[in-house]
Protein backbone atom coordinates (compact mmCIF):
# COMPACT_ATOMS: atom_id res chain seq x y z
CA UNK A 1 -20.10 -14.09 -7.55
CA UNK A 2 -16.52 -14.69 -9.06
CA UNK A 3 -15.59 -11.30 -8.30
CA UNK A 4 -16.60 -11.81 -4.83
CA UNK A 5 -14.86 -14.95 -4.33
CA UNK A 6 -11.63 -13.14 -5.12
CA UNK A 7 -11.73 -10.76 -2.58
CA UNK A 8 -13.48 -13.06 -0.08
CA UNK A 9 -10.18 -15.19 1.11
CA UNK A 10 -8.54 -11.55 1.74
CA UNK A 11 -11.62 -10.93 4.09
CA UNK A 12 -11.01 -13.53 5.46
CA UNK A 13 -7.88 -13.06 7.10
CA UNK A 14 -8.28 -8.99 7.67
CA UNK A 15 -11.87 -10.93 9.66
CA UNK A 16 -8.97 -12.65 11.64
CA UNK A 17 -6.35 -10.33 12.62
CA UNK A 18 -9.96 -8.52 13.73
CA UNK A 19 -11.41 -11.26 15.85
CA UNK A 20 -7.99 -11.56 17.41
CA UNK A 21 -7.29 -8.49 17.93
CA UNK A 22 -10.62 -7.97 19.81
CA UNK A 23 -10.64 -11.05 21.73
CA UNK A 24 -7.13 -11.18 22.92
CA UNK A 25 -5.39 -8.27 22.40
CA UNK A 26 -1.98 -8.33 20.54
CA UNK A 27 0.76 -6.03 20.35
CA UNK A 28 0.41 -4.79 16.80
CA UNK A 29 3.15 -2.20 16.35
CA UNK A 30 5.88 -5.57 17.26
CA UNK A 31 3.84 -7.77 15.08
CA UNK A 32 4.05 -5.30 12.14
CA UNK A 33 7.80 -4.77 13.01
CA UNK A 34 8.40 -7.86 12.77
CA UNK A 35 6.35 -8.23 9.55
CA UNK A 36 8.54 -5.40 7.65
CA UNK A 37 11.47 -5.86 8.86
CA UNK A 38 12.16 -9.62 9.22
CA UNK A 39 9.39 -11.10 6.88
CA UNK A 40 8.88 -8.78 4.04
CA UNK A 41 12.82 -8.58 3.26
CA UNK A 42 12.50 -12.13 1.94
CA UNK A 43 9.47 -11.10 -0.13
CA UNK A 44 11.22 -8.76 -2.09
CA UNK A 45 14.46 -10.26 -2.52
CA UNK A 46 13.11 -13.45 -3.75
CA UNK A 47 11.05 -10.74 -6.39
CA UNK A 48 14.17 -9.36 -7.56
CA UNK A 49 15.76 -12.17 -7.62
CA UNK A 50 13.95 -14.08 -9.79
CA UNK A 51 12.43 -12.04 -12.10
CA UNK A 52 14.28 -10.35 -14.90
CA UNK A 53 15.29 -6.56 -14.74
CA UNK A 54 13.34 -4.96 -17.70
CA UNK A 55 12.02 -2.17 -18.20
CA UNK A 56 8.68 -2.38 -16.77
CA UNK A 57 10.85 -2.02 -13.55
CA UNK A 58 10.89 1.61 -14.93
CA UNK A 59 7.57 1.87 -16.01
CA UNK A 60 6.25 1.33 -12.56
CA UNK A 61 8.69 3.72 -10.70
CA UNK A 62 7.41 6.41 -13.09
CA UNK A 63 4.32 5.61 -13.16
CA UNK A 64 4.32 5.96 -9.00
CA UNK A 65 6.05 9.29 -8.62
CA UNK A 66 3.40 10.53 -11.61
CA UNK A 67 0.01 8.74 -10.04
CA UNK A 68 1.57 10.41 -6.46
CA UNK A 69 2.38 13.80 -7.83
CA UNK A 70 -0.99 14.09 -9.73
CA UNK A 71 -3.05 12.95 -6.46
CA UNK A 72 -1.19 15.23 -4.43
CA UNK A 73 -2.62 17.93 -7.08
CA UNK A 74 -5.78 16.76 -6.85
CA UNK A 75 -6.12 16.85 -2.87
CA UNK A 76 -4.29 20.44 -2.88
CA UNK A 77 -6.95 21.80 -5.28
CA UNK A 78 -10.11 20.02 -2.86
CA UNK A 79 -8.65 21.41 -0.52
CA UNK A 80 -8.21 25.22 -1.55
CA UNK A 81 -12.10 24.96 -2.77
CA UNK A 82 -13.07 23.24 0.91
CA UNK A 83 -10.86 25.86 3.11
CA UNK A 84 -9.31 23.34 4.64
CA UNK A 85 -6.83 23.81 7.44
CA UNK A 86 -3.37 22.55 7.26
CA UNK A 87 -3.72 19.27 9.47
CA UNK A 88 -7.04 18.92 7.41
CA UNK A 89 -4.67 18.93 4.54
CA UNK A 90 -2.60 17.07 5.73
CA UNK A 91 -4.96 14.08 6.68
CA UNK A 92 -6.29 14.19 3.12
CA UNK A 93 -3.06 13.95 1.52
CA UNK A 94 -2.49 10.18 3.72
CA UNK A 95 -5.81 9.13 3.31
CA UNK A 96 -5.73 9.29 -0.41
CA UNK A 97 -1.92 9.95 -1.97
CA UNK A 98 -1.27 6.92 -0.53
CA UNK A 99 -3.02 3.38 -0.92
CA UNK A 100 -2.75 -0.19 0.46
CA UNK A 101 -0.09 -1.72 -1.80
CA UNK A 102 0.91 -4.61 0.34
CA UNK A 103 -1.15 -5.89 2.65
CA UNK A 104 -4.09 -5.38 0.82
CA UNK A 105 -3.61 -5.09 -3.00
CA UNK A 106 -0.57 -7.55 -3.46
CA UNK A 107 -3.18 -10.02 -2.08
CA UNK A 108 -6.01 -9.70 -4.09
CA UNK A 109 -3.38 -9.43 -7.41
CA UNK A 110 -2.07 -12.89 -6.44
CA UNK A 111 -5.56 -14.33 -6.12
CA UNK A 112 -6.98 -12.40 -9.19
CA UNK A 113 -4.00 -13.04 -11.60
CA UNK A 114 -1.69 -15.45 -10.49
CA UNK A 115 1.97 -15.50 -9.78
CA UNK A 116 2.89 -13.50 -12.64
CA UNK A 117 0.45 -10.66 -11.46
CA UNK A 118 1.65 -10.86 -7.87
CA UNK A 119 5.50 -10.39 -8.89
CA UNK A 120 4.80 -6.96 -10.43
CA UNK A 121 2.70 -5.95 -7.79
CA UNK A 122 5.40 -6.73 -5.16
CA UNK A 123 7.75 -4.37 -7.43
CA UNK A 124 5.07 -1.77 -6.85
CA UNK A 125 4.95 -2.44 -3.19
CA UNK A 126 8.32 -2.04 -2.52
CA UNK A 127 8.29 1.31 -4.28
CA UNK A 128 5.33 2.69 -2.42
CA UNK A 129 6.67 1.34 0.74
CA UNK A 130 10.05 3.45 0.03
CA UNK A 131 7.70 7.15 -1.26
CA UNK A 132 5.43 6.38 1.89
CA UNK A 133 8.17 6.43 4.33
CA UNK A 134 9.78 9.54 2.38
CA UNK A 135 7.29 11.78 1.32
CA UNK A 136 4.39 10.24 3.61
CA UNK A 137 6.39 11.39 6.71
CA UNK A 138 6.91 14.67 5.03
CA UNK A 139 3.27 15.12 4.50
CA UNK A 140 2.62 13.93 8.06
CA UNK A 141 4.83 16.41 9.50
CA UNK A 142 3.08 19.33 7.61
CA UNK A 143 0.08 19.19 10.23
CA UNK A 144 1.35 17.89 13.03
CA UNK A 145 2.97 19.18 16.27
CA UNK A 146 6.13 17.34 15.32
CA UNK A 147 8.12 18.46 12.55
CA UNK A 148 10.10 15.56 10.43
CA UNK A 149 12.86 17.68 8.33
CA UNK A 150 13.87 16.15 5.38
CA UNK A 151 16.84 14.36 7.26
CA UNK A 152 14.21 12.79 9.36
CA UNK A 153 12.62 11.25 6.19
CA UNK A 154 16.01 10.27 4.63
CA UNK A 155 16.95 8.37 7.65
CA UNK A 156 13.96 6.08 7.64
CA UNK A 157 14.61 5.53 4.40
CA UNK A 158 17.36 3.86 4.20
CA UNK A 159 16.71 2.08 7.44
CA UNK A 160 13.92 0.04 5.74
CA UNK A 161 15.54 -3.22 4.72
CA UNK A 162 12.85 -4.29 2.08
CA UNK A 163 14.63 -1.68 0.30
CA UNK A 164 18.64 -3.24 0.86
CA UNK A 165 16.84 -6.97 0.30
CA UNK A 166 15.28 -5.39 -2.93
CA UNK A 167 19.12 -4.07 -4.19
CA UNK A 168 20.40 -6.98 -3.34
CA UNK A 169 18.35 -9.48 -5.30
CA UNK A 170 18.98 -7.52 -8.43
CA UNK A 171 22.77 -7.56 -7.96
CA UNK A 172 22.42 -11.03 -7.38
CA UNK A 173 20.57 -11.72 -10.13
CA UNK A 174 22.74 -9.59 -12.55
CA UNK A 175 25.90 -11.42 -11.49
CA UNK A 176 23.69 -14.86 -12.00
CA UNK A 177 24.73 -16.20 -8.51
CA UNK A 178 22.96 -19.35 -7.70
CA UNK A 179 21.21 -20.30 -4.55
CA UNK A 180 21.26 -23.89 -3.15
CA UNK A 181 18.17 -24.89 -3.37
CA UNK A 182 17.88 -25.75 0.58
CA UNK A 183 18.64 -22.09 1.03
CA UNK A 184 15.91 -20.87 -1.21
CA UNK A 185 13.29 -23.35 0.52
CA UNK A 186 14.33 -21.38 4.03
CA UNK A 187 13.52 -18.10 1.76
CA UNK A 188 10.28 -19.07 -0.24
CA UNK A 189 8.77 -20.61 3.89
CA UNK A 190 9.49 -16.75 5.28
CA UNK A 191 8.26 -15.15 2.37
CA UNK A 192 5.61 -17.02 1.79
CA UNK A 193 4.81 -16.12 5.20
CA UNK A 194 5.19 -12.80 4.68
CA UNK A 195 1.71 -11.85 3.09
CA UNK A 196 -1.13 -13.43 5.46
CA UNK A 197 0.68 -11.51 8.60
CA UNK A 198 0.59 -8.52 7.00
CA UNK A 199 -2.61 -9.05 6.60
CA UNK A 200 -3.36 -10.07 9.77
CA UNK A 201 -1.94 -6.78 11.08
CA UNK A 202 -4.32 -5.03 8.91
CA UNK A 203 -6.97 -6.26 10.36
CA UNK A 204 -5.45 -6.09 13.79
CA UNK A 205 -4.84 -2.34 12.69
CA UNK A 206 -8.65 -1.99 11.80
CA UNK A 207 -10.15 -3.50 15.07
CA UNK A 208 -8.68 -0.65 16.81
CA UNK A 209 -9.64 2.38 14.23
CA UNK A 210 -12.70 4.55 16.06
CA UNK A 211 -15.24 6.64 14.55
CA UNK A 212 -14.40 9.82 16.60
CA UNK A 213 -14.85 13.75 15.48
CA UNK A 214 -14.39 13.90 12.16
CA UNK A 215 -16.01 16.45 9.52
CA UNK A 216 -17.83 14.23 7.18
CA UNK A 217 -16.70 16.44 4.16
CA UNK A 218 -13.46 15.82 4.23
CA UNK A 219 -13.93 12.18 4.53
CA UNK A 220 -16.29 12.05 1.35
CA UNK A 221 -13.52 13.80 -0.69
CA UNK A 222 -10.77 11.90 0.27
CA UNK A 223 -12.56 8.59 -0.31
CA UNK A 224 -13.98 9.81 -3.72
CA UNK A 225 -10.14 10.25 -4.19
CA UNK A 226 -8.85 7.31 -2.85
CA UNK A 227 -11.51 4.61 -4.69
CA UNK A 228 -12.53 6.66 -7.47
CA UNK A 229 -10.65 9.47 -8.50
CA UNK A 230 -7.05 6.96 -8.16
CA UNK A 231 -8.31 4.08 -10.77
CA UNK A 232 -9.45 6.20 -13.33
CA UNK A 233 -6.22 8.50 -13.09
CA UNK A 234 -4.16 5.28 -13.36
CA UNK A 235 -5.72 3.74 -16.29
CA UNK A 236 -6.28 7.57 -18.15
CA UNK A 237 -1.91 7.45 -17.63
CA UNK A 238 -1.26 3.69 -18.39
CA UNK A 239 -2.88 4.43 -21.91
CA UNK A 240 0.14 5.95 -22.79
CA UNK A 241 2.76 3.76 -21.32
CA UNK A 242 3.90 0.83 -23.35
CA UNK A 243 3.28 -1.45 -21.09
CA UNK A 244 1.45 -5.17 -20.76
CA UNK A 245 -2.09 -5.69 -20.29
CA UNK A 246 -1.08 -7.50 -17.46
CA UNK A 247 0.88 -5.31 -15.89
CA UNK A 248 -1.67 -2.23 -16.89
CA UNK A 249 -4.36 -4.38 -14.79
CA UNK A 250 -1.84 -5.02 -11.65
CA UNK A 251 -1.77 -1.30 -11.68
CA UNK A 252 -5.19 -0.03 -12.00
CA UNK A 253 -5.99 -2.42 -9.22
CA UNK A 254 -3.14 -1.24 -6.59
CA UNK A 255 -4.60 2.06 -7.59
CA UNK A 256 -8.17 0.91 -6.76
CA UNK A 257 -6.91 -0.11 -2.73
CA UNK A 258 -8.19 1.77 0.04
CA UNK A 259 -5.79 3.95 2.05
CA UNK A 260 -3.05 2.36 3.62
CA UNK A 261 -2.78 1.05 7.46
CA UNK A 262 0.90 2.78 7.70
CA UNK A 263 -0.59 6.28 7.43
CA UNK A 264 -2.76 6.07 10.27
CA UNK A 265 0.06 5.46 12.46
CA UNK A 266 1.91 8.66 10.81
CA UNK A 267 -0.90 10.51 11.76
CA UNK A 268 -0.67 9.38 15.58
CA UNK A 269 3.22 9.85 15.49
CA UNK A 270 2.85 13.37 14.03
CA UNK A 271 -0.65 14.39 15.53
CA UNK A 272 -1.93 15.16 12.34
CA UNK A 273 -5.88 15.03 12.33
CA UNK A 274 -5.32 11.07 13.46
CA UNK A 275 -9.39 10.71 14.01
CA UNK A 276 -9.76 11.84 10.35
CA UNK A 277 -7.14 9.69 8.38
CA UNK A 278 -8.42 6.23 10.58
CA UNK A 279 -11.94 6.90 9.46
CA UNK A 280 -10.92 7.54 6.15
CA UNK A 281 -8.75 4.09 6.02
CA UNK A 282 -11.94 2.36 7.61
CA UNK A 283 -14.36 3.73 5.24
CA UNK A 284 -12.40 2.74 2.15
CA UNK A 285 -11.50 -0.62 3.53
CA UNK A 286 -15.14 -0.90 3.98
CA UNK A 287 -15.96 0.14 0.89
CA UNK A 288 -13.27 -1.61 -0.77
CA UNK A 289 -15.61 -4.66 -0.73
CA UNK A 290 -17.96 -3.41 -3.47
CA UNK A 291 -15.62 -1.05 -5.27
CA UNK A 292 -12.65 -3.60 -5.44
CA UNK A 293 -15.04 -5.98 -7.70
CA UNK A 294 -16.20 -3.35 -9.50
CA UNK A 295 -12.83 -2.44 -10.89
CA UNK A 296 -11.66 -6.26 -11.31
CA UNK A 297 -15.11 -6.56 -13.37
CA UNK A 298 -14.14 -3.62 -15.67
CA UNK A 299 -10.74 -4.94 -15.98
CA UNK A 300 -12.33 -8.22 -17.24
CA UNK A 301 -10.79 -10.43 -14.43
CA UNK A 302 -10.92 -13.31 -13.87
């Protein structure tokens, strides 16, 4: 019942954005601007800011690129042995390279483990904010009726500002340049804020995912990916990193998200099997609820 409890206040709001976004109608894609690109920024500098460089800043950078590389293995070889089709590829790569870091996962770390837990896991988010927009759009592109070169991908890069707000804390931080503390209160209000709206945008994002033509094979594999497959890959390669318990738990559990929001909207931009990778982000959403508590269980939390 603990275990429930967690996730339950993160229900709560995706319940809301929902609701809302059935009963009124909002315009997600300038909500979830705004949340990125104003609100987020302040999340992550105040991350890097005040928390000291180490070298589990390293850890987690290499233990993305490996957890993505090895997943992307993993849905290549499915795929081969299903005869997929390239979009079909394609869709199975976003729905379960790629999981719910921050809207999702950095939520349920804060309420599961505290502030501690939540800083690392808004390291991680920043990093799999900057591969998603890279390689995400690359993978997008791959079955889609648009084609992103790798200038494309490169340009949306380094148009994110989570990632200059990132640099920029640690600078600050390494030069040990104080704040006034009015200034920081402005900071901690908008990120602060920055979590719930993403949230709300997720479920804003889920009251408008359809259950269209999809084949139901694909689906199962890329969820057995995405919710199984993922957390045992990420504890089987965090048994080898020296790295905390804690921080080995904040891991395993972004692992253990469903697929993220972001690549459905990839999918739509690129035309790449879009009916397939929104079922597969509302089916492990959905099933997020049992598996999620499973994991935190295993992990001994609380």
């Amino acid at each position: 019942m603990e275990l429930l409890l967690i996730i339950l206040p993160v229900f709560l709001i995706f319940a809301a954005g929902y609701v809302g976004q059935k009963l009124i109608g909002f315009d997600i894609k300038t909500i979830s601007t705004m949340a990125l690109y104003l609100m987020s920024p302040f999340l992550a500098f105040r991350t890097f800011y005040a928390n000291e460089i180490t070298m589990d800043y390293f850890y987690i950078i290499l233990f993305c690129f490996f957890q993505m590389g090895a997943l992307f293995l993993t849905v290549w070889i499915t795929s081969r042995m299903m005869k997929s089709t390239r979009p079909q590829f394609a869709a199975m790569i976003l729905g379960a390279v790629f999981m719910n870091s921050g809207n999702y996962g950095a939520p349920v770390v804060l309420f599961a483990l505290g502030a501690v837990g939540f800083d690392y896991a808004v390291i991680m988010m920043v990093f799999q904010t900057v591969l998603m927009n890279s390689f995400g759009i690359f993978f997008a592109s791959l079955g889609g009726s648009e084609k992103a070169t790798i200038q494309d991908s490169f340009q949306r890069v380094i148009r994110m500002p989570v990632l200059y707000a990132a640099i920029v804390g640690v600078i600050m931080q390494l030069l040990h340049i104080q704040i006034p503390s009015s200034l920081m209160e402005g900071i901690h209000l908008i990120a602060d804020a920055s979590i719930p709206t993403v949230m709300l945008v997720l479920g804003m994002q889920l009251a408008v995912i359809t259950r269209k033509r999809v084949v139901y094979k694909f689906v199962s594999a890329t969820v057995f990916i995405r919710m199984i497959f993922s957390p045992l890959l990420a504890a089987a390669v965090l048994y080898f990193l020296p790295v905390s318990d804690l921080l080995k738990t904040v891991l395993i559990i972004q692992s253990a998200m469903p697929a993220s929001a972001n690549t459905t909207m990839f999918a739509l931009q690129f035309g790449t099997e879009s009916d397939l990778v929104s079922f597969c982000t509302l089916v492990t959403t959905l099933l997020s609820l049992v598996t999620v508590p499973i994991v935190l269980l295993l992990l001994g939390v609380p």
